[in-house]
PDB file of N, CA and C in Angstrom:
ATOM      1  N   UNK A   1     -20.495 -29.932  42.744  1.00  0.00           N
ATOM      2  CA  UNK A   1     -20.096 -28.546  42.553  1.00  0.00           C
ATOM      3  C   UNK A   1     -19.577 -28.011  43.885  1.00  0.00           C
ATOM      4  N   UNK A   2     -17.974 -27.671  43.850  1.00  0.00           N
ATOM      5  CA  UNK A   2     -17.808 -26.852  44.991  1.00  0.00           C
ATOM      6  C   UNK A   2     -17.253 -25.237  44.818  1.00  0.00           C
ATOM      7  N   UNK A   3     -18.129 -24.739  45.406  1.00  0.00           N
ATOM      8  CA  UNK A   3     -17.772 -23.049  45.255  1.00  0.00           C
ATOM      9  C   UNK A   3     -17.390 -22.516  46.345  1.00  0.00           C
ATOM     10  N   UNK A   4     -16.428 -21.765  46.659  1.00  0.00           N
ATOM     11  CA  UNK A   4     -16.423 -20.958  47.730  1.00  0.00           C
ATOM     12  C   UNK A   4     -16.977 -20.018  48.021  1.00  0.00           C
ATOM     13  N   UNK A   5     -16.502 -19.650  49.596  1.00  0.00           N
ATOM     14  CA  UNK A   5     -17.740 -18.367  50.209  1.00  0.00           C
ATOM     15  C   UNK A   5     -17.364 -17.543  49.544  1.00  0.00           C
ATOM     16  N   UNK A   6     -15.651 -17.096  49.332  1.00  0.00           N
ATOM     17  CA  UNK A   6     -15.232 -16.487  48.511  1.00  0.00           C
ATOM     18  C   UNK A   6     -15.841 -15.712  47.747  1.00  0.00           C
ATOM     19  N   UNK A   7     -15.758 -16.480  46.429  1.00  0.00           N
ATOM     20  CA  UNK A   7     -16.419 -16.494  44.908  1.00  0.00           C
ATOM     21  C   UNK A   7     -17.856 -16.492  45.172  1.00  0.00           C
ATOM     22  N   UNK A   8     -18.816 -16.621  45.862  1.00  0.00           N
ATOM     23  CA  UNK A   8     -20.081 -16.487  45.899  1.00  0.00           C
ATOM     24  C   UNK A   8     -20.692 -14.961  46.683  1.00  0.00           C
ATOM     25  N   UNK A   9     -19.171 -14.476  47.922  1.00  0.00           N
ATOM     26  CA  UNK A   9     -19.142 -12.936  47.938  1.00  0.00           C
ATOM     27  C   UNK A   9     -18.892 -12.015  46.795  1.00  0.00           C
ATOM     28  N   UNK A  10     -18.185 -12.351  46.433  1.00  0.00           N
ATOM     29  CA  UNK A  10     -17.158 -11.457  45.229  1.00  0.00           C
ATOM     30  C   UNK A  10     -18.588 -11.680  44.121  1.00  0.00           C
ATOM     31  N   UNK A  11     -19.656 -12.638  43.773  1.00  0.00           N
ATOM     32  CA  UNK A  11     -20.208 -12.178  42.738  1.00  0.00           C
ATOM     33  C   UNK A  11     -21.572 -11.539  43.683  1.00  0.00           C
ATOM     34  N   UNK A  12     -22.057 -11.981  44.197  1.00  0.00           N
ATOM     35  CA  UNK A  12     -22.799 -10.854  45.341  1.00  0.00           C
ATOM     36  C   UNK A  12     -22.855  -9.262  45.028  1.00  0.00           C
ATOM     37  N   UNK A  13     -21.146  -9.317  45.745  1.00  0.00           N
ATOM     38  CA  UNK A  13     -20.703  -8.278  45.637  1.00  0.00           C
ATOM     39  C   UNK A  13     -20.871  -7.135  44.141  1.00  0.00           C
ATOM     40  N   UNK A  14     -20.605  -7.714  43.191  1.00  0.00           N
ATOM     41  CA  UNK A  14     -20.593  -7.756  41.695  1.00  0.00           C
ATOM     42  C   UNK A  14     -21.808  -7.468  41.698  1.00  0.00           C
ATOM     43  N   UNK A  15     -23.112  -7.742  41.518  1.00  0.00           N
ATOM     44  CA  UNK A  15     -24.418  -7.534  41.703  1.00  0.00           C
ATOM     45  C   UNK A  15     -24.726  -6.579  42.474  1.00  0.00           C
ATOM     46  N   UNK A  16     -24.224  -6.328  43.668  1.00  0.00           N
ATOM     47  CA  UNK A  16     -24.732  -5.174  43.695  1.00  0.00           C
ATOM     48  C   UNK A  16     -24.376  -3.678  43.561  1.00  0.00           C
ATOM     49  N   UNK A  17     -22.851  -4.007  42.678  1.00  0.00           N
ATOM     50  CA  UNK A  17     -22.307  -2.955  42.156  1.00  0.00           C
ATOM     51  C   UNK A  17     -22.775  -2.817  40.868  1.00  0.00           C
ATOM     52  N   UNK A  18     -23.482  -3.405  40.148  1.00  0.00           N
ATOM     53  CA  UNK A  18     -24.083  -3.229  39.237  1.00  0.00           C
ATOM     54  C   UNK A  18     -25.698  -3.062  38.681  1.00  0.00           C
ATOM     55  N   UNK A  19     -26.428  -3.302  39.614  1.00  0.00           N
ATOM     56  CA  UNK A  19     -27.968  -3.314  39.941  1.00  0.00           C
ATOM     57  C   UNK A  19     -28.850  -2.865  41.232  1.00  0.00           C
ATOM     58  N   UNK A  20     -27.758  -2.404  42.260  1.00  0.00           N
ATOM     59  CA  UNK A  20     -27.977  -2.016  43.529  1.00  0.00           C
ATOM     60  C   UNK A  20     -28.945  -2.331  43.953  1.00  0.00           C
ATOM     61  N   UNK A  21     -30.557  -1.365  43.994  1.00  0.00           N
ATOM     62  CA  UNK A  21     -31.762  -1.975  45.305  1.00  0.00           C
ATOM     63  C   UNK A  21     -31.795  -3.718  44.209  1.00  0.00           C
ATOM     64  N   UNK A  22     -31.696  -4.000  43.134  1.00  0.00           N
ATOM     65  CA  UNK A  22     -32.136  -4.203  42.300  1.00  0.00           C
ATOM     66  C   UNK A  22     -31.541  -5.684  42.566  1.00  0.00           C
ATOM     67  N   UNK A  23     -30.823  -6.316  43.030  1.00  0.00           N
ATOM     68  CA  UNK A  23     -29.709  -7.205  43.125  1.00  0.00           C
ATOM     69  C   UNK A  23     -29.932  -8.256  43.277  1.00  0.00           C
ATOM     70  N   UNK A  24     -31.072  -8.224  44.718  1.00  0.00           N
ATOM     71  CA  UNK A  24     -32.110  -9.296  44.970  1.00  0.00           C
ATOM     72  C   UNK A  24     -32.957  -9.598  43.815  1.00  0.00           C
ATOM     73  N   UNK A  25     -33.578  -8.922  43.161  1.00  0.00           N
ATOM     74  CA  UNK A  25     -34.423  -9.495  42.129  1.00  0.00           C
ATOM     75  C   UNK A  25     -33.927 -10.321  41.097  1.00  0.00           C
ATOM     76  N   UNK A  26     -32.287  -9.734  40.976  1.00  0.00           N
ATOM     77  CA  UNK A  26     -32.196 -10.386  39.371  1.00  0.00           C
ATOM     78  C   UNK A  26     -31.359 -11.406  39.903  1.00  0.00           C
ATOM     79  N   UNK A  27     -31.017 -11.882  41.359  1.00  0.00           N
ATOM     80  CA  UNK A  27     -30.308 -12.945  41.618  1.00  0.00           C
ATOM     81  C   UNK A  27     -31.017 -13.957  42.133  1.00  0.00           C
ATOM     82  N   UNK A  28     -32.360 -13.490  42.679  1.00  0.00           N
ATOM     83  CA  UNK A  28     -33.787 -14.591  42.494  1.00  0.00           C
ATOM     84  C   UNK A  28     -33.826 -14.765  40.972  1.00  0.00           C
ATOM     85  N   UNK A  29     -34.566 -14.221  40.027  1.00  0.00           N
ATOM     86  CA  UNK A  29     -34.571 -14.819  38.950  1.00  0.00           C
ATOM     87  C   UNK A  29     -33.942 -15.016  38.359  1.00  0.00           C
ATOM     88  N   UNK A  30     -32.636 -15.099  38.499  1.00  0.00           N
ATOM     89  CA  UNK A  30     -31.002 -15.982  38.293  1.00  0.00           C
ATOM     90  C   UNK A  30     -31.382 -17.481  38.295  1.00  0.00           C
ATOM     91  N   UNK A  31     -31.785 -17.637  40.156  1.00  0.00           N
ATOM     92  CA  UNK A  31     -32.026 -19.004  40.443  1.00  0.00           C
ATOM     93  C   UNK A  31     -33.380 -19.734  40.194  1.00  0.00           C
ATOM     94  N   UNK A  32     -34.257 -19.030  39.482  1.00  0.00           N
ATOM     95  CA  UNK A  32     -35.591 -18.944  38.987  1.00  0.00           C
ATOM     96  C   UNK A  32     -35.039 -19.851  37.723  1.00  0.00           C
ATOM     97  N   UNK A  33     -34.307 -19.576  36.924  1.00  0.00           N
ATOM     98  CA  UNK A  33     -34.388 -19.814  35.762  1.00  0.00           C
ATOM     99  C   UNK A  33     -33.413 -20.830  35.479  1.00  0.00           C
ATOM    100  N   UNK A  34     -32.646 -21.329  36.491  1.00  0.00           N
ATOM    101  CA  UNK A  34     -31.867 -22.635  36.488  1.00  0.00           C
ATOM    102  C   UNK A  34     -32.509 -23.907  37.123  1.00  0.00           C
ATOM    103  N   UNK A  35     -34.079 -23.215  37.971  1.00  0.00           N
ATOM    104  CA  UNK A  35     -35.040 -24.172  38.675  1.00  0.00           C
ATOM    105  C   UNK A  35     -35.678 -24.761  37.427  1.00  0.00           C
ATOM    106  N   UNK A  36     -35.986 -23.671  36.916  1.00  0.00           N
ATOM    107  CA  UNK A  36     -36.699 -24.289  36.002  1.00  0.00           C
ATOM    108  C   UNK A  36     -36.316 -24.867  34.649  1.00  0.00           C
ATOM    109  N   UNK A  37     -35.217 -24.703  34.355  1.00  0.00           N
ATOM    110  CA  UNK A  37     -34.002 -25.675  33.522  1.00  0.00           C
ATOM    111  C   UNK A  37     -34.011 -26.775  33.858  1.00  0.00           C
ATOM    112  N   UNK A  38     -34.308 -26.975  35.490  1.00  0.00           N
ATOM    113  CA  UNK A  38     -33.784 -28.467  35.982  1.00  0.00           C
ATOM    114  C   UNK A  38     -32.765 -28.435  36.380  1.00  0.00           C
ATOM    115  N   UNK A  39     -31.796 -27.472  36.519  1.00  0.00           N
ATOM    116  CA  UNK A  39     -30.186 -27.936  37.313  1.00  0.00           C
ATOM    117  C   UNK A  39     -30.540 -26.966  38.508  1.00  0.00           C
ATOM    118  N   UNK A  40     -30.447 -28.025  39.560  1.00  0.00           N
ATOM    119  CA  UNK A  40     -30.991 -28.114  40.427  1.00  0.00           C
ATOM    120  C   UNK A  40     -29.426 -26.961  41.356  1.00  0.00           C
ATOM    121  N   UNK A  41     -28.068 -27.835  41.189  1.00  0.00           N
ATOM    122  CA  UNK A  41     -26.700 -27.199  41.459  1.00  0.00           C
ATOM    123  C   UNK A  41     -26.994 -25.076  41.194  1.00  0.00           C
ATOM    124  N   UNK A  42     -26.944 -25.404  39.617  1.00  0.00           N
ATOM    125  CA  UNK A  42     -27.323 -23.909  39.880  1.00  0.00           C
ATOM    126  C   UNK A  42     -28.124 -22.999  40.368  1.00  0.00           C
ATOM    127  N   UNK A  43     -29.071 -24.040  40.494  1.00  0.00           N
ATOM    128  CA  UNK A  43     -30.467 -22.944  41.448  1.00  0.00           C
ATOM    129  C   UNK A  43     -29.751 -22.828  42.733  1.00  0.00           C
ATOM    130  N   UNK A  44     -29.013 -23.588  43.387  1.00  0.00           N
ATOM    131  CA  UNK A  44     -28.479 -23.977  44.363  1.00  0.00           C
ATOM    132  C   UNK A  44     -27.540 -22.506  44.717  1.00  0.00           C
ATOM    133  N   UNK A  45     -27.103 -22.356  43.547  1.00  0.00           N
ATOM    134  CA  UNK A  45     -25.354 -21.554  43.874  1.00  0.00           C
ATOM    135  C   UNK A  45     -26.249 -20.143  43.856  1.00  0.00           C
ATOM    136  N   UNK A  46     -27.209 -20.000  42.969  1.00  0.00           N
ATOM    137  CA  UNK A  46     -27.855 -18.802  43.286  1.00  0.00           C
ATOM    138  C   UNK A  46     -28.630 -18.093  44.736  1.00  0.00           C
ATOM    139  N   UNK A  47     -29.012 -18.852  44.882  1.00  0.00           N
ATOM    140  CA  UNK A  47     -29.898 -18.941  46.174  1.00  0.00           C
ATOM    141  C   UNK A  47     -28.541 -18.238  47.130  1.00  0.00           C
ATOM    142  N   UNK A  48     -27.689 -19.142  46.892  1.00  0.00           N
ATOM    143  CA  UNK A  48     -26.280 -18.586  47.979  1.00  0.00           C
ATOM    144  C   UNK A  48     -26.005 -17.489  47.718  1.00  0.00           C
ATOM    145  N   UNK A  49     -26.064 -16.704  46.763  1.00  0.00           N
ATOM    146  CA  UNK A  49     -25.556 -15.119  46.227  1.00  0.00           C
ATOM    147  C   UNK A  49     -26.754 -15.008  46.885  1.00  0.00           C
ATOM    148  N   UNK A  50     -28.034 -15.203  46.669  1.00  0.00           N
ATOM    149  CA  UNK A  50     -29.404 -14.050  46.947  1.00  0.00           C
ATOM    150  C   UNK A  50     -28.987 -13.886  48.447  1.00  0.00           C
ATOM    151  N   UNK A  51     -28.774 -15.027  49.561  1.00  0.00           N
ATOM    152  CA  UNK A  51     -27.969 -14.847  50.689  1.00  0.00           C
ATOM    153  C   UNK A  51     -27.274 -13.874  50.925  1.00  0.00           C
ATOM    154  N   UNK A  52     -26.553 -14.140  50.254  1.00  0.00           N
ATOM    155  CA  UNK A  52     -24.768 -13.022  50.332  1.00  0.00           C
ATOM    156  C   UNK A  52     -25.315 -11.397  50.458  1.00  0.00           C
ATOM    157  N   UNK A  53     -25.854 -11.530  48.586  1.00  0.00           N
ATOM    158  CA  UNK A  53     -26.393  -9.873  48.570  1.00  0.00           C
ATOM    159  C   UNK A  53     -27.461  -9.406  49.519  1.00  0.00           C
ATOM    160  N   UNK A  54     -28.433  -9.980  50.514  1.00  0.00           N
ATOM    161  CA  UNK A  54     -29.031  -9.702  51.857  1.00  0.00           C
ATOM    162  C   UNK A  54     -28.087  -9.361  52.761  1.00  0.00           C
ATOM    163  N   UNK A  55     -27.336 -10.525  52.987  1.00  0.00           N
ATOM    164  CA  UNK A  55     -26.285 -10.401  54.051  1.00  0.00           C
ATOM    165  C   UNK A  55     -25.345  -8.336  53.886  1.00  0.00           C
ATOM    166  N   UNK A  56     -24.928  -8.864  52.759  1.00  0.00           N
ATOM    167  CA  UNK A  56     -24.160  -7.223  52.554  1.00  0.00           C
ATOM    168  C   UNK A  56     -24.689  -6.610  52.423  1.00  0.00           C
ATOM    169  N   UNK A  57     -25.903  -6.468  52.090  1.00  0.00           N
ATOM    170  CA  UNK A  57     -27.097  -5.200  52.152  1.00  0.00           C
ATOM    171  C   UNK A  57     -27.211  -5.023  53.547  1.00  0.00           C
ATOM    172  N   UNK A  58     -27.224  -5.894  54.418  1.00  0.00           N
ATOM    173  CA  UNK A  58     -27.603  -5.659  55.867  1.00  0.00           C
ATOM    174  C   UNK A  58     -26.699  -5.263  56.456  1.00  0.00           C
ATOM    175  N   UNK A  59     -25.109  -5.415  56.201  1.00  0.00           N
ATOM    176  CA  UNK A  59     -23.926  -4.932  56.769  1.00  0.00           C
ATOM    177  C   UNK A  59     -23.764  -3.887  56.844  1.00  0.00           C
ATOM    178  N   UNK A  60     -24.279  -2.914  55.432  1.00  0.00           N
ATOM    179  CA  UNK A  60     -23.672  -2.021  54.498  1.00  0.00           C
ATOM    180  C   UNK A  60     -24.694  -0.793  55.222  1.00  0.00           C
ATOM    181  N   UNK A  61     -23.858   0.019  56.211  1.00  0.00           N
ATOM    182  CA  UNK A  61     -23.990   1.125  56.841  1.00  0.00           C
ATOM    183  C   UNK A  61     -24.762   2.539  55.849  1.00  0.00           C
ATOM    184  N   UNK A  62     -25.739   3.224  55.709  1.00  0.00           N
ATOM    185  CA  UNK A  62     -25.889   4.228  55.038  1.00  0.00           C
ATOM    186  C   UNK A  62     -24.965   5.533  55.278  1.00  0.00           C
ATOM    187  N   UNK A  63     -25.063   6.199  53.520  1.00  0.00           N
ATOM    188  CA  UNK A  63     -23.530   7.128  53.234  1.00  0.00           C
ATOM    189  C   UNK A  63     -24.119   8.136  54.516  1.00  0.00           C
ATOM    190  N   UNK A  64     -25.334   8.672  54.800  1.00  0.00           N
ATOM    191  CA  UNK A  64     -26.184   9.442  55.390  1.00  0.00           C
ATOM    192  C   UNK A  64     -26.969   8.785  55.847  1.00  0.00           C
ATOM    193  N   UNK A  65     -27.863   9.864  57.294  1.00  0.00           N
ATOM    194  CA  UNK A  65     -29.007   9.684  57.906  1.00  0.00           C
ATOM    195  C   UNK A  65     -30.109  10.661  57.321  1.00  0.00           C
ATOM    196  N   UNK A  66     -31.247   9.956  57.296  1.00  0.00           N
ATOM    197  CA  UNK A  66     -32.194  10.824  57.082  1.00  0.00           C
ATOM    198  C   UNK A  66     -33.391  11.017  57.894  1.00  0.00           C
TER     199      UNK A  66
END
């Protein structure tokens, strides 16, 4: 399986336009549930988004200070 950084930002990204604080959880048990399928590849590609969506959570400047 080859994926790019690309395509593994862009669905990241996707996640957390759609689940925000929430993004990490459902992209751990994304890769939760392909572990335990046995395809080992997809637990794999998930793990790389749970990455990503940390990574851009950590980039991602607040709209405000409080």
């Amino acid at each position: 399986m080859h994926i790019f950084d690309k395509d593994v930002y862009r669905a990241a990204k996707l996640l957390i336009d759609q689940n925000g604080e929430e993004a990490v959880i459902v992209a751990s048990k994304r890769a939760d549930q392909f572990l335990a399928e046995g395809d080992r590849d997809g637990q794999r590609l998930w793990m790389q988004i749970v990455k990503a969506v940390l990574e851009l959570k950590n980039t991602t400047k607040p709209d405000r200070l409080n």
